[in-house]
PDB file of N, CA and C in Angstrom:
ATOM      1  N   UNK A   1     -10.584 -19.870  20.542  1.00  0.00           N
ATOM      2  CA  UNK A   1     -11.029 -19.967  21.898  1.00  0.00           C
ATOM      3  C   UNK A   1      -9.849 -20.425  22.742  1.00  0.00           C
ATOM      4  N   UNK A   2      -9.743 -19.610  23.398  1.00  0.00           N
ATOM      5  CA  UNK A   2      -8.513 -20.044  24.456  1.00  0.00           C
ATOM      6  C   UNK A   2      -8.446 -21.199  25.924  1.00  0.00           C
ATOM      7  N   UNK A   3      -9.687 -21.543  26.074  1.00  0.00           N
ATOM      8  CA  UNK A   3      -9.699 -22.445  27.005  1.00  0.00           C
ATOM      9  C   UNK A   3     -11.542 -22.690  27.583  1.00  0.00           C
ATOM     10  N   UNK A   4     -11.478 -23.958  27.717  1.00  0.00           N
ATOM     11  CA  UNK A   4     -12.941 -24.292  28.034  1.00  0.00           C
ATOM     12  C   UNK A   4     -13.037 -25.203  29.466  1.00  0.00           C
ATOM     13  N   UNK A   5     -14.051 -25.284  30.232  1.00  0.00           N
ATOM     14  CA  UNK A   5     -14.172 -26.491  31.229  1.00  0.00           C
ATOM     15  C   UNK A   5     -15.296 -27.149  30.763  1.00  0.00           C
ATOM     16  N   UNK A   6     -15.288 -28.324  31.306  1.00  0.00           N
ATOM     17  CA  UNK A   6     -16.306 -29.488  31.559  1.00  0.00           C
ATOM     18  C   UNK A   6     -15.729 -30.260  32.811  1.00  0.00           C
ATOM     19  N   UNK A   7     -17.650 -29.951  33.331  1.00  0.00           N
ATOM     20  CA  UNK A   7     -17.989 -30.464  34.432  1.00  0.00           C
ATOM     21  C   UNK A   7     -18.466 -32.071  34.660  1.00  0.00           C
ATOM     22  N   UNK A   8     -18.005 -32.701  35.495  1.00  0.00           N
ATOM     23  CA  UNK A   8     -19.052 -33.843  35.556  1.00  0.00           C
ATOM     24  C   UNK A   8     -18.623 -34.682  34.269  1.00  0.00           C
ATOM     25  N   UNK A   9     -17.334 -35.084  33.925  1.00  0.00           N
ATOM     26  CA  UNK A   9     -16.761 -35.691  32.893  1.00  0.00           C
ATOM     27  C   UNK A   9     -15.329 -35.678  32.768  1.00  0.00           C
ATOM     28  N   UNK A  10     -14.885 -37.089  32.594  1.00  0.00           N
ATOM     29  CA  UNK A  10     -13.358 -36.738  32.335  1.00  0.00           C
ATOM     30  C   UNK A  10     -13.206 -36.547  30.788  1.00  0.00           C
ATOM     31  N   UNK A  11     -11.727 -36.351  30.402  1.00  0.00           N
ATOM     32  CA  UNK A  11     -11.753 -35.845  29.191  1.00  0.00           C
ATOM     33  C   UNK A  11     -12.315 -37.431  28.202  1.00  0.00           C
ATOM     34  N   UNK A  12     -11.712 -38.477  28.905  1.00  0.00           N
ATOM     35  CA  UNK A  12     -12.026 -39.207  27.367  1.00  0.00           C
ATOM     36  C   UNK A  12     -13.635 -39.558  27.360  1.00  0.00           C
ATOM     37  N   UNK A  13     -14.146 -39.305  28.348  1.00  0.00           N
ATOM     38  CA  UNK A  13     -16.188 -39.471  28.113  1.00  0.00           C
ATOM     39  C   UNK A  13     -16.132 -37.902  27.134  1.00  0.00           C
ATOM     40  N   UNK A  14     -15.519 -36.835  27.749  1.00  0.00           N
ATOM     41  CA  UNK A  14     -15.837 -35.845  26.417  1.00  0.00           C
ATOM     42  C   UNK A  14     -15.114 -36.002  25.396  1.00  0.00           C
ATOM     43  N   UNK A  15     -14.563 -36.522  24.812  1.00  0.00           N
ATOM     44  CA  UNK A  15     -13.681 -37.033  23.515  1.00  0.00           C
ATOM     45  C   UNK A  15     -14.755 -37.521  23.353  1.00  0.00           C
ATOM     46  N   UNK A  16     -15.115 -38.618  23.605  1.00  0.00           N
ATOM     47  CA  UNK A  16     -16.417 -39.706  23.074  1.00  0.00           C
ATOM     48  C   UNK A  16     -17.935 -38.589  22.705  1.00  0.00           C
ATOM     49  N   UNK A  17     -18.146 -37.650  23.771  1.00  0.00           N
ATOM     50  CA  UNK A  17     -19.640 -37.859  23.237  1.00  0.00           C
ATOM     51  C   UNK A  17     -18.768 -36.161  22.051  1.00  0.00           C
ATOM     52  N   UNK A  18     -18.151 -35.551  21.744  1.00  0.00           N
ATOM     53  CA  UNK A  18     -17.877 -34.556  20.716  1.00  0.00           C
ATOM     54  C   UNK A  18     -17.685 -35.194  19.611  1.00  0.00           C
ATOM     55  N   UNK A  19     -17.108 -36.659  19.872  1.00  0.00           N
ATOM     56  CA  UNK A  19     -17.390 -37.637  18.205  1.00  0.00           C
ATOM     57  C   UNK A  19     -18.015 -37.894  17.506  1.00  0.00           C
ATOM     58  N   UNK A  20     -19.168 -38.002  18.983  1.00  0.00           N
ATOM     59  CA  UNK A  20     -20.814 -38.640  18.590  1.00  0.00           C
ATOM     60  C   UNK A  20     -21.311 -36.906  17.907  1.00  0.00           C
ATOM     61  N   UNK A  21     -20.876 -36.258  18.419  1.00  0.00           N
ATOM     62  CA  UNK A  21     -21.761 -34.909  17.701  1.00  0.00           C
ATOM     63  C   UNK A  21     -21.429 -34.619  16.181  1.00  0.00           C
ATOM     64  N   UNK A  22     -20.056 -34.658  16.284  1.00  0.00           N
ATOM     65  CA  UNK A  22     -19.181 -34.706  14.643  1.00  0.00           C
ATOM     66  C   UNK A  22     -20.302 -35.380  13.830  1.00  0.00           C
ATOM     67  N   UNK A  23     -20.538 -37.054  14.245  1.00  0.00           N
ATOM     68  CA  UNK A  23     -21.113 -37.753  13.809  1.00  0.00           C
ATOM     69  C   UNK A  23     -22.436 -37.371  13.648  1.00  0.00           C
ATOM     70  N   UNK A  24     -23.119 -37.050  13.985  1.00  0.00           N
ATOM     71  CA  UNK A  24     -24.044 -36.574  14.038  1.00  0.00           C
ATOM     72  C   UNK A  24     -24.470 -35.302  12.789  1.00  0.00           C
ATOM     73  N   UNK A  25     -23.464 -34.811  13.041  1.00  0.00           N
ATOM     74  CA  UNK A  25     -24.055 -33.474  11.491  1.00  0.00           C
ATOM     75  C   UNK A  25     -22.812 -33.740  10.487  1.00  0.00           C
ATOM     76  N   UNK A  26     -22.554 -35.334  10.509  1.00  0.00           N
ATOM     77  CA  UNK A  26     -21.385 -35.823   9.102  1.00  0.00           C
ATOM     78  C   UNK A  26     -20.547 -35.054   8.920  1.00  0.00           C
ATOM     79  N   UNK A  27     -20.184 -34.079  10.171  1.00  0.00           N
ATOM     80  CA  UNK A  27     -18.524 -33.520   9.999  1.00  0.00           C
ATOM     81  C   UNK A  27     -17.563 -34.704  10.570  1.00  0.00           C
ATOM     82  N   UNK A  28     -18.023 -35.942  10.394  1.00  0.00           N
ATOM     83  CA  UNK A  28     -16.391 -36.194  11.467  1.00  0.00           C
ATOM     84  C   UNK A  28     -15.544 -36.800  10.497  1.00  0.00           C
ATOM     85  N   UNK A  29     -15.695 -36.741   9.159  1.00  0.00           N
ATOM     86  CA  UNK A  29     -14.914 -37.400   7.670  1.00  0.00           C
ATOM     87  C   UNK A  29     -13.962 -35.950   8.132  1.00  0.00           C
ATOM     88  N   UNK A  30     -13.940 -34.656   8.419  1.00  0.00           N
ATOM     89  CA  UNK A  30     -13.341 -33.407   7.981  1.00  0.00           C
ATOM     90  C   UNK A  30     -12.874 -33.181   9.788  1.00  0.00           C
ATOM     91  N   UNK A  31     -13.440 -33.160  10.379  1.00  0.00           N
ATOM     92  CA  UNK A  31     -12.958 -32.610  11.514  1.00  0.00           C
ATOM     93  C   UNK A  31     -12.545 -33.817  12.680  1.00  0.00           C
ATOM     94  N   UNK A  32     -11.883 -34.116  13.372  1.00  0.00           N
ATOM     95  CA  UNK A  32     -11.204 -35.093  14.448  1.00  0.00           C
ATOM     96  C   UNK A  32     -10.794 -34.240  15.500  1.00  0.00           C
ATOM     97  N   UNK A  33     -11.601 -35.073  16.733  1.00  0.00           N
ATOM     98  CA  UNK A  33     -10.641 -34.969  18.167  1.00  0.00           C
ATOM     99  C   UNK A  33     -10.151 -36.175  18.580  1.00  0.00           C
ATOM    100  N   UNK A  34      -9.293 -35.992  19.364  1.00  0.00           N
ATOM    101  CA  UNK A  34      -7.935 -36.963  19.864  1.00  0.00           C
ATOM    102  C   UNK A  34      -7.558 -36.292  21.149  1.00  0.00           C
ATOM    103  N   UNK A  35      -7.250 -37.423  21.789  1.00  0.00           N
ATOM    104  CA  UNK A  35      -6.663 -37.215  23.101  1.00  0.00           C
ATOM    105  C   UNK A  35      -5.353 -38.242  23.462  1.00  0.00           C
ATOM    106  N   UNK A  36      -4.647 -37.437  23.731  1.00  0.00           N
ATOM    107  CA  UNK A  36      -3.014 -38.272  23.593  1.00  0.00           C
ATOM    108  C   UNK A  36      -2.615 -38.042  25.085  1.00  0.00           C
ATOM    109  N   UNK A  37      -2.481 -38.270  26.158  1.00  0.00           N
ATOM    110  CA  UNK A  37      -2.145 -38.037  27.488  1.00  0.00           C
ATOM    111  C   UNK A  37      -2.773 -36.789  27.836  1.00  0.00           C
ATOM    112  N   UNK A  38      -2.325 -35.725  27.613  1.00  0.00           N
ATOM    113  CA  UNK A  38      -2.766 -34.639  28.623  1.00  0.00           C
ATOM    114  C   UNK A  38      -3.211 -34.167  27.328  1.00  0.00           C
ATOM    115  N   UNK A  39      -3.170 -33.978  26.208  1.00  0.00           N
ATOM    116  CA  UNK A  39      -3.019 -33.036  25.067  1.00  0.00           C
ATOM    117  C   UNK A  39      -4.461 -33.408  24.653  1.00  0.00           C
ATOM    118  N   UNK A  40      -5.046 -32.523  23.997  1.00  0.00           N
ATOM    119  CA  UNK A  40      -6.814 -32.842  23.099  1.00  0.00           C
ATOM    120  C   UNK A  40      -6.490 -32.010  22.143  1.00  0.00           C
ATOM    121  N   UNK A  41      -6.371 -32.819  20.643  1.00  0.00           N
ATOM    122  CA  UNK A  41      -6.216 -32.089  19.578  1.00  0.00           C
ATOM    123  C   UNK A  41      -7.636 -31.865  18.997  1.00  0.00           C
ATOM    124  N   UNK A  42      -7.635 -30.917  18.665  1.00  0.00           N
ATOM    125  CA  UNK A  42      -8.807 -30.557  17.280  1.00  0.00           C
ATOM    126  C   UNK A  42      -8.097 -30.189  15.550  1.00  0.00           C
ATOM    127  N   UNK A  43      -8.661 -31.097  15.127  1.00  0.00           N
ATOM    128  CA  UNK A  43      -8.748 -31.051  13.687  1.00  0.00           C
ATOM    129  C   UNK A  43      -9.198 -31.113  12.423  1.00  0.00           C
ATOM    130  N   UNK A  44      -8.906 -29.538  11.839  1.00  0.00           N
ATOM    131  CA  UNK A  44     -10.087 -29.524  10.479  1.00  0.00           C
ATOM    132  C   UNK A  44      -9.023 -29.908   9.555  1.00  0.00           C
ATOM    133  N   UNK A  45      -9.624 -31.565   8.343  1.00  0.00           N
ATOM    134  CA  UNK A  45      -8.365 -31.935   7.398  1.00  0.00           C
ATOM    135  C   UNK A  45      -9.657 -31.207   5.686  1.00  0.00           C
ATOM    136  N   UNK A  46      -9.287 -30.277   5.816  1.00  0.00           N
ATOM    137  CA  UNK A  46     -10.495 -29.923   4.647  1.00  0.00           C
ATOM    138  C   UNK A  46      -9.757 -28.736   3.696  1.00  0.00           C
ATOM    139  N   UNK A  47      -9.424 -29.413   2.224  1.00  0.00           N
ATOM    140  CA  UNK A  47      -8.240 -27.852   1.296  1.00  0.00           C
ATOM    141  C   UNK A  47      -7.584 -27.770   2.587  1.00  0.00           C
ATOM    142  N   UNK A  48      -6.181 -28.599   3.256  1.00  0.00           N
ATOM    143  CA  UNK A  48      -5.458 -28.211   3.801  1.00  0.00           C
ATOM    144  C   UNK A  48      -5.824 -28.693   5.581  1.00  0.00           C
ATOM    145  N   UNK A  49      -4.976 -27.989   6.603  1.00  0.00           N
ATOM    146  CA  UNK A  49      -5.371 -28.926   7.730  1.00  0.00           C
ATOM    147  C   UNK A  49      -5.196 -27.534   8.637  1.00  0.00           C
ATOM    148  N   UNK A  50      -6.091 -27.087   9.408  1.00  0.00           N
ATOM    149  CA  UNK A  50      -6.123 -26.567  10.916  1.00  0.00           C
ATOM    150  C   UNK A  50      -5.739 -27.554  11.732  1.00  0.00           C
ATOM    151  N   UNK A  51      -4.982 -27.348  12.921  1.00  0.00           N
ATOM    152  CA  UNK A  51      -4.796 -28.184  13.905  1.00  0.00           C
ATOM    153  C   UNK A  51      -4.550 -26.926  15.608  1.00  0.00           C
ATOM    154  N   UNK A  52      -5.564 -27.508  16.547  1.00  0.00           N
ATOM    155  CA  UNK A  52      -5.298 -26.746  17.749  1.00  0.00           C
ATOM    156  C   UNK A  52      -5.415 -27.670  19.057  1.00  0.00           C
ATOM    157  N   UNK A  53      -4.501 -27.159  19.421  1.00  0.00           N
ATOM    158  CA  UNK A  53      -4.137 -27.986  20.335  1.00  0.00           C
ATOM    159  C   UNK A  53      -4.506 -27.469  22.252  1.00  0.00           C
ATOM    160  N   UNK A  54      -4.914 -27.995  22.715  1.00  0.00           N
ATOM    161  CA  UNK A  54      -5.337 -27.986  24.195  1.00  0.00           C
ATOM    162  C   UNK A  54      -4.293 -28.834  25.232  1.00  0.00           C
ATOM    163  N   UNK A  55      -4.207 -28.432  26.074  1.00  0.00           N
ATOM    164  CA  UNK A  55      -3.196 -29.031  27.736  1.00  0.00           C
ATOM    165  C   UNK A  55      -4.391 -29.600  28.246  1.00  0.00           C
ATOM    166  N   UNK A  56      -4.716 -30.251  28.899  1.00  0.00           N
ATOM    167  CA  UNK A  56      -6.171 -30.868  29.348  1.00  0.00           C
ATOM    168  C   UNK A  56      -5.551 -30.487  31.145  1.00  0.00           C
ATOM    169  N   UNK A  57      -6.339 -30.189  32.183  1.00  0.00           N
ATOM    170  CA  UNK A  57      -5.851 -30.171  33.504  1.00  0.00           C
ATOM    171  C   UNK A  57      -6.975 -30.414  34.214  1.00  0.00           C
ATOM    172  N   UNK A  58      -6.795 -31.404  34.791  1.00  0.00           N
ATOM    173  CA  UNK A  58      -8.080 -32.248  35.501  1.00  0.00           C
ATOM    174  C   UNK A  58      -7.683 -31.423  36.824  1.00  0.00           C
ATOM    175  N   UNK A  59      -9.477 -31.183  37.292  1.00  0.00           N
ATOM    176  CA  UNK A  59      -9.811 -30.706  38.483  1.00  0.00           C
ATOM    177  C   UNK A  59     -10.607 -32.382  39.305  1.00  0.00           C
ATOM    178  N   UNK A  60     -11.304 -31.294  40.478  1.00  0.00           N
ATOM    179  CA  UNK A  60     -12.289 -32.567  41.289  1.00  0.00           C
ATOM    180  C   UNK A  60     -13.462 -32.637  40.281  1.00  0.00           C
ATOM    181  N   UNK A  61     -14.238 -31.828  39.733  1.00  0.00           N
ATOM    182  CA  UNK A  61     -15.003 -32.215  38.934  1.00  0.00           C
ATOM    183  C   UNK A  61     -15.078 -32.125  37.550  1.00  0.00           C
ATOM    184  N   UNK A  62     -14.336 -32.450  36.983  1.00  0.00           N
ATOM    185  CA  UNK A  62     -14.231 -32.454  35.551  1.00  0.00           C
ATOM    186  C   UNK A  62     -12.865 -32.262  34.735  1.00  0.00           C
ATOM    187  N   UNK A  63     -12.462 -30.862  34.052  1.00  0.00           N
ATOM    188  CA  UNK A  63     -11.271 -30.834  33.730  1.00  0.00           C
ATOM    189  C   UNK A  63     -11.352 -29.198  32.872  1.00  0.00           C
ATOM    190  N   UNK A  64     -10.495 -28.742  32.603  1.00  0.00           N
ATOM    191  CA  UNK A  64     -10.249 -27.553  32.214  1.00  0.00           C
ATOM    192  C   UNK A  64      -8.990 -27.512  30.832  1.00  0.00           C
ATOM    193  N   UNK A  65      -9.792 -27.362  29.791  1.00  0.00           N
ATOM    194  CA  UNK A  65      -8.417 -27.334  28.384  1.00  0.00           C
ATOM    195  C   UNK A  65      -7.864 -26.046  28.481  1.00  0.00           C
ATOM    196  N   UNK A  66      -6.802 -25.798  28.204  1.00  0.00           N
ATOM    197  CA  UNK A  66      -6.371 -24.450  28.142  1.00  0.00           C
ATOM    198  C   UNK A  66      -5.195 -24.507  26.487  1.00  0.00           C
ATOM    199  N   UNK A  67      -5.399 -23.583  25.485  1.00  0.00           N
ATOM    200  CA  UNK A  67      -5.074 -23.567  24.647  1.00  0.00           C
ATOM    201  C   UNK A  67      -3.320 -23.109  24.508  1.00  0.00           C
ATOM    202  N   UNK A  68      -3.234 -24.600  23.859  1.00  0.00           N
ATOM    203  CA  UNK A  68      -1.644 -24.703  23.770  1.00  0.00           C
ATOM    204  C   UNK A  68      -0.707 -24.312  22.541  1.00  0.00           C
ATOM    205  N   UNK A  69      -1.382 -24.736  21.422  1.00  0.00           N
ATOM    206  CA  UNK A  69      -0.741 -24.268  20.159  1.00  0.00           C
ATOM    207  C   UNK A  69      -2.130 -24.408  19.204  1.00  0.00           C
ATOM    208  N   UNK A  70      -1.673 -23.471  17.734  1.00  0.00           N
ATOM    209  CA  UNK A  70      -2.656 -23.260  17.029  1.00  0.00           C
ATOM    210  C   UNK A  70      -2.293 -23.171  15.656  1.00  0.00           C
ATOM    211  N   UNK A  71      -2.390 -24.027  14.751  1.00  0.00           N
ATOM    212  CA  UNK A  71      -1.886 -24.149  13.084  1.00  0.00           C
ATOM    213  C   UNK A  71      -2.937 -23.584  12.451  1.00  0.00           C
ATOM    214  N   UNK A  72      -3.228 -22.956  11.579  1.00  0.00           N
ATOM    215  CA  UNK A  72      -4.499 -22.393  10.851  1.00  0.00           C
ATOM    216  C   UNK A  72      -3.897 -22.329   9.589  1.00  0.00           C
ATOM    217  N   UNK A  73      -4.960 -23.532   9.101  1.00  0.00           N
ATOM    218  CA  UNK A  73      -4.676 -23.113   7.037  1.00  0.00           C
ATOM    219  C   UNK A  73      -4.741 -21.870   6.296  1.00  0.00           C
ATOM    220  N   UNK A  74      -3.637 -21.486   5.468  1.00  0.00           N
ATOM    221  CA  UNK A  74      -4.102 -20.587   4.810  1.00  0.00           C
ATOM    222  C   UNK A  74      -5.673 -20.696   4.020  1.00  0.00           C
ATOM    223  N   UNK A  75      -6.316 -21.864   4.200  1.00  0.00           N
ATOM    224  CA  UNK A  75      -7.069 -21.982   3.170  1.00  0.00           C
ATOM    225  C   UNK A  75      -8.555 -21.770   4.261  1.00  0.00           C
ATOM    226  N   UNK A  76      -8.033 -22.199   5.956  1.00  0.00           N
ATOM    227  CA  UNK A  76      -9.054 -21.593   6.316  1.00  0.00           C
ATOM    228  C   UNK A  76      -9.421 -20.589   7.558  1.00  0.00           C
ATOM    229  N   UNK A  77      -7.992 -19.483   7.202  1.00  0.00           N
ATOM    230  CA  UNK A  77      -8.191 -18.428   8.135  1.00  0.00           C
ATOM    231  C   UNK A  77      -9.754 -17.625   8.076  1.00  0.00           C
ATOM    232  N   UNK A  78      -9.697 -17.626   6.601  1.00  0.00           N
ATOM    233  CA  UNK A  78     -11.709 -16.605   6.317  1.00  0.00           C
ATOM    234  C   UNK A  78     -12.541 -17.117   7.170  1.00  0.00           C
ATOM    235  N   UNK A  79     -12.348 -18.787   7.379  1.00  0.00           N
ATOM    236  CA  UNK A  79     -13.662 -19.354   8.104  1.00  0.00           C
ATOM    237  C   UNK A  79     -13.208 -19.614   9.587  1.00  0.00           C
ATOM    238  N   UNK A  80     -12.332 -19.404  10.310  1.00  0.00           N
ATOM    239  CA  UNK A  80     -11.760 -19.451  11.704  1.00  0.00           C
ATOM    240  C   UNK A  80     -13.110 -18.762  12.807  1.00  0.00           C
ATOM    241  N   UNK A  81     -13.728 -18.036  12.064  1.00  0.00           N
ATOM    242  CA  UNK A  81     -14.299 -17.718  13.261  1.00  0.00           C
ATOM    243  C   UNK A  81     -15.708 -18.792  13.059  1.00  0.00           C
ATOM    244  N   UNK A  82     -16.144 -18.850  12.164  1.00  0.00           N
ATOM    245  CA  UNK A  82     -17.354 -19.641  11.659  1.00  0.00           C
ATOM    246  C   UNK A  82     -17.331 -21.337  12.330  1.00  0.00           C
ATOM    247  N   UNK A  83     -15.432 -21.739  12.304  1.00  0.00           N
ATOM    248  CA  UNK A  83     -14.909 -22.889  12.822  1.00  0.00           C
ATOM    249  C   UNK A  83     -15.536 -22.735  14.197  1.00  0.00           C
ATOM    250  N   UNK A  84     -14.713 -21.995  14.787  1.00  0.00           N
ATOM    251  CA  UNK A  84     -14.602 -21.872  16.643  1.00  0.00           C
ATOM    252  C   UNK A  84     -16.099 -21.939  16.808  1.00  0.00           C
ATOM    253  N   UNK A  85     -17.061 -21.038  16.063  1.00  0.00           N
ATOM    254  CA  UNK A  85     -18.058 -21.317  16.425  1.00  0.00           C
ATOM    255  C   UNK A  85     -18.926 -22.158  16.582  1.00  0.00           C
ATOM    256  N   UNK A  86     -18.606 -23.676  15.164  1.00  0.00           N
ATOM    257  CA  UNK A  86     -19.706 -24.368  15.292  1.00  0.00           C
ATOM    258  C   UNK A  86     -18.991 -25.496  16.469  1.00  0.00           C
ATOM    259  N   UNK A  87     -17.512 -25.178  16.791  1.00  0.00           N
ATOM    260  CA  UNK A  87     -16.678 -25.901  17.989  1.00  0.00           C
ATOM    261  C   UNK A  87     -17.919 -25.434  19.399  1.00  0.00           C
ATOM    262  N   UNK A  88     -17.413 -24.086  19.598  1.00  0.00           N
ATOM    263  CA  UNK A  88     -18.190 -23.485  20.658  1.00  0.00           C
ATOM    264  C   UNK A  88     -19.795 -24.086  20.537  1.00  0.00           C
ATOM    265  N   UNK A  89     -20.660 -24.465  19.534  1.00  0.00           N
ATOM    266  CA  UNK A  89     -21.744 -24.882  19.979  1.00  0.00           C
ATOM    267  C   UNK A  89     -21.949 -26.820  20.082  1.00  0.00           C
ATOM    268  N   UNK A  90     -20.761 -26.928  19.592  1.00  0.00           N
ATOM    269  CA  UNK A  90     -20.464 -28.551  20.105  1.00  0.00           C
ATOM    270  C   UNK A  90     -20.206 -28.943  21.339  1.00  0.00           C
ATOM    271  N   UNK A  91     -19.225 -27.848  21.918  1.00  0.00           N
ATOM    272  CA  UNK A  91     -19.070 -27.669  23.112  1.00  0.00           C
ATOM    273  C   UNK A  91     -20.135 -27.527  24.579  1.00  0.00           C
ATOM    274  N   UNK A  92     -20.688 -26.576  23.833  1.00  0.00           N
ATOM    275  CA  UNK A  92     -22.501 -26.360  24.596  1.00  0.00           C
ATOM    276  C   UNK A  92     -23.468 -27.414  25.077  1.00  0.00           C
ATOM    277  N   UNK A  93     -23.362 -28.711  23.792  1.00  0.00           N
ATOM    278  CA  UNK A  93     -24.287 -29.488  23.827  1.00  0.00           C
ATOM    279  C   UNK A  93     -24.052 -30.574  24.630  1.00  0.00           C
ATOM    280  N   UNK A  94     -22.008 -30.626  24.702  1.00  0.00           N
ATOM    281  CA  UNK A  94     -21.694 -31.836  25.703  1.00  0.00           C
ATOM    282  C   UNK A  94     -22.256 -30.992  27.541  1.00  0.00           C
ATOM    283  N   UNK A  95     -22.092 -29.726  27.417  1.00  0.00           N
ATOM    284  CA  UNK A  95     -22.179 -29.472  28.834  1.00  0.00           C
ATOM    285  C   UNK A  95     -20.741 -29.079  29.160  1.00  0.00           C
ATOM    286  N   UNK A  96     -19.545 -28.396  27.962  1.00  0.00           N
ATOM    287  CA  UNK A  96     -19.169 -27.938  28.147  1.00  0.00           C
ATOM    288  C   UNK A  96     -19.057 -26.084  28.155  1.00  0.00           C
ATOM    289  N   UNK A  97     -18.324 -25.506  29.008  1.00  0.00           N
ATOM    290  CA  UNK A  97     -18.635 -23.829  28.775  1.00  0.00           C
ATOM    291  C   UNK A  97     -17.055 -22.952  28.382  1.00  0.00           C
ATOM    292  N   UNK A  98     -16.984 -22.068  27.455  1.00  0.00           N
ATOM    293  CA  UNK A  98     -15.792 -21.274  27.144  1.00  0.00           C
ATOM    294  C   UNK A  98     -15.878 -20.568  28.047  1.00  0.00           C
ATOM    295  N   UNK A  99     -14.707 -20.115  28.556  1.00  0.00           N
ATOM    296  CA  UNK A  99     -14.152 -19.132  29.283  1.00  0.00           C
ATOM    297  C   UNK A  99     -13.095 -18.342  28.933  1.00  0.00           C
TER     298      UNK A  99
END
């Protein structure tokens, strides 16, 4: 996914509640977000490590990630799309939308 917004939130309230979701279906032992200044990493550490990386660019209401770099395990290119997806419906539930 190349870039998402959220409305009505800065990034570190959405860092917080995508933790709480991790948490929530006991992925967050395998998967981590982080926010380091402008940057929001996502990371799967599972047989090996995905890592993708986001630019974060704050608007008036919310903020807009736009996809910056992208590491993909050999171990889990097969499941990349299965990944983005259960990302994309984590995304959904904070009240964020892909674009």
């Amino acid at each position: 996914m190349r870039s998402f917004e959220v409305s009505g939130m800065g990034s570190e309230e959405f860092v917080e509640r995508i933790r709480a979701q991790l948490a929530a279906r006991e992925v967050d032992r395998y998967v981590s977000v982080s926010l380091r200044g402008v940057e929001l990493a996502v990371v799967l550490n599972y047989l090996g490590t995905t890592k993708i990386e986001y630019r974060v660019e704050p608007d008036g209401r919310g903020f807009r990630a736009e996809l910056i770099r992208q590491r993909v395990s050999p171990f889990h290119a097969v499941f990349k799309d299965r990944f983005e997806g259960y990302f994309e419906e984590a995304l959904n539930n904070v009240g964020a939308t892909v674009v």
